[in-house]
Protein backbone atom coordinates (compact mmCIF):
# COMPACT_ATOMS: atom_id res chain seq x y z
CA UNK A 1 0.89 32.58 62.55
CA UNK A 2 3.64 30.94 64.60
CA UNK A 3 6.88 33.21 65.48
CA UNK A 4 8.82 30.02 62.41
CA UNK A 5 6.36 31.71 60.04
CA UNK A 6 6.73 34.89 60.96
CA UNK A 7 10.21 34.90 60.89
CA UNK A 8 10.18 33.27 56.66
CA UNK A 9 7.90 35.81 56.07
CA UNK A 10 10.23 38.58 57.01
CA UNK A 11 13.21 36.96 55.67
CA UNK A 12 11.75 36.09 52.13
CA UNK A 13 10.56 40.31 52.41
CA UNK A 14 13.92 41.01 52.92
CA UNK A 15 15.46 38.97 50.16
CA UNK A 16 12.80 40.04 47.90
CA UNK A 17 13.18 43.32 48.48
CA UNK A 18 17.05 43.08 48.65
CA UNK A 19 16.70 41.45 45.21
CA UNK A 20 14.46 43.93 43.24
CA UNK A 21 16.40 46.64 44.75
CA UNK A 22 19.54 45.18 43.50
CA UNK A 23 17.39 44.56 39.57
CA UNK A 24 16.03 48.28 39.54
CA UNK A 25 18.69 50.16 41.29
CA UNK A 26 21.72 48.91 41.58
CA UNK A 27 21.60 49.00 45.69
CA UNK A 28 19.10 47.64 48.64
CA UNK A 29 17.65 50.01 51.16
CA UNK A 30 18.44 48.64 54.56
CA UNK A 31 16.92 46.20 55.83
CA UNK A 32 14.08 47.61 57.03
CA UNK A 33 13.25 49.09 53.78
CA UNK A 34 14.04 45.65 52.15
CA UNK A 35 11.56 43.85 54.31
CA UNK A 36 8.53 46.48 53.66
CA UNK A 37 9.35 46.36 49.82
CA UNK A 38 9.27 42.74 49.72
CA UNK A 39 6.10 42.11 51.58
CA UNK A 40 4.31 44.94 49.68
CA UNK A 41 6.27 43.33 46.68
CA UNK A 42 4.77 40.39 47.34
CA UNK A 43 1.13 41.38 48.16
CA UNK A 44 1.31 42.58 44.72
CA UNK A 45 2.81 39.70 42.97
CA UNK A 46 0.04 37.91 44.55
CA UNK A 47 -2.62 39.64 43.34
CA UNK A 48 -0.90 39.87 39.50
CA UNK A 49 0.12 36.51 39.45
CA UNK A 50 -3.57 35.48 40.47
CA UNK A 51 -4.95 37.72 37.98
CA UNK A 52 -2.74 35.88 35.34
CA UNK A 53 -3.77 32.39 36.89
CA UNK A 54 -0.22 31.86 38.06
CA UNK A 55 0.67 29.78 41.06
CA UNK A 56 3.48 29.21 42.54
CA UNK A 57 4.54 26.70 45.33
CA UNK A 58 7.30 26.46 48.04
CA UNK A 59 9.75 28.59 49.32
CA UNK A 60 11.44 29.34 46.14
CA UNK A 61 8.48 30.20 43.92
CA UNK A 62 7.55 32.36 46.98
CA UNK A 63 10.77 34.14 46.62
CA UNK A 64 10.10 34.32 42.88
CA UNK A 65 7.00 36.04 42.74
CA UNK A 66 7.69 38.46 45.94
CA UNK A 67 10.69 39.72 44.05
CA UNK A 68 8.60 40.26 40.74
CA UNK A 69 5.97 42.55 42.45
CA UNK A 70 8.47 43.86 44.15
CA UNK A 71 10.38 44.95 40.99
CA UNK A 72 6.77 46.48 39.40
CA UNK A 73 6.50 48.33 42.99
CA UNK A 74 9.75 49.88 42.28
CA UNK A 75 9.31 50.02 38.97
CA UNK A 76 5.90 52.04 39.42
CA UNK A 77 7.53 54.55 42.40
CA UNK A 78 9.93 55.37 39.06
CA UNK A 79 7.30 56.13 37.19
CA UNK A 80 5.05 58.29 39.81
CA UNK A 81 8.69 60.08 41.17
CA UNK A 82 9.56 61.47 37.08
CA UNK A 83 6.20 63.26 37.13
């Protein structure tokens, strides 16, 4: 991984995580919170949307699905945190 990738890796984390942040809670969490619940968001949107058979392509559907698993990571901290 070149230091171009690396860097749209971290930046669609960010906005991904900025994003579902914004969807579940109404804030983000910094930035470095952003970027670690984006990638994780989007490890798991990978793995869902593969499940599913879903692909996506590009920058934008990258975006897309990192902000979906990033909104079912949140959404699943909700649900551990109440019990």
């Amino acid at each position: 991984m070149d230091i171009i990738s690396l860097i749209i890796f971290l930046a669609v984390g960010a906005l991904a995580g900025w994003m579902a942040g914004n969807i579940m809670k109404g804030s983000g969490f910094g930035v470095i919170g952003n970027i670690i619940v984006g990638i994780v968001g989007a490890v798991l949107g990978g793995f869902v949307f593969g499940l599913l058979g879903i692909t996506t392509g590009g920058l934008l559907g990258a975006i897309i699905m990192a902000t979906i698993g990033a909104v079912m990571l949140l959404f699943l901290i909700g649900l551990i945190k109440k019990t």
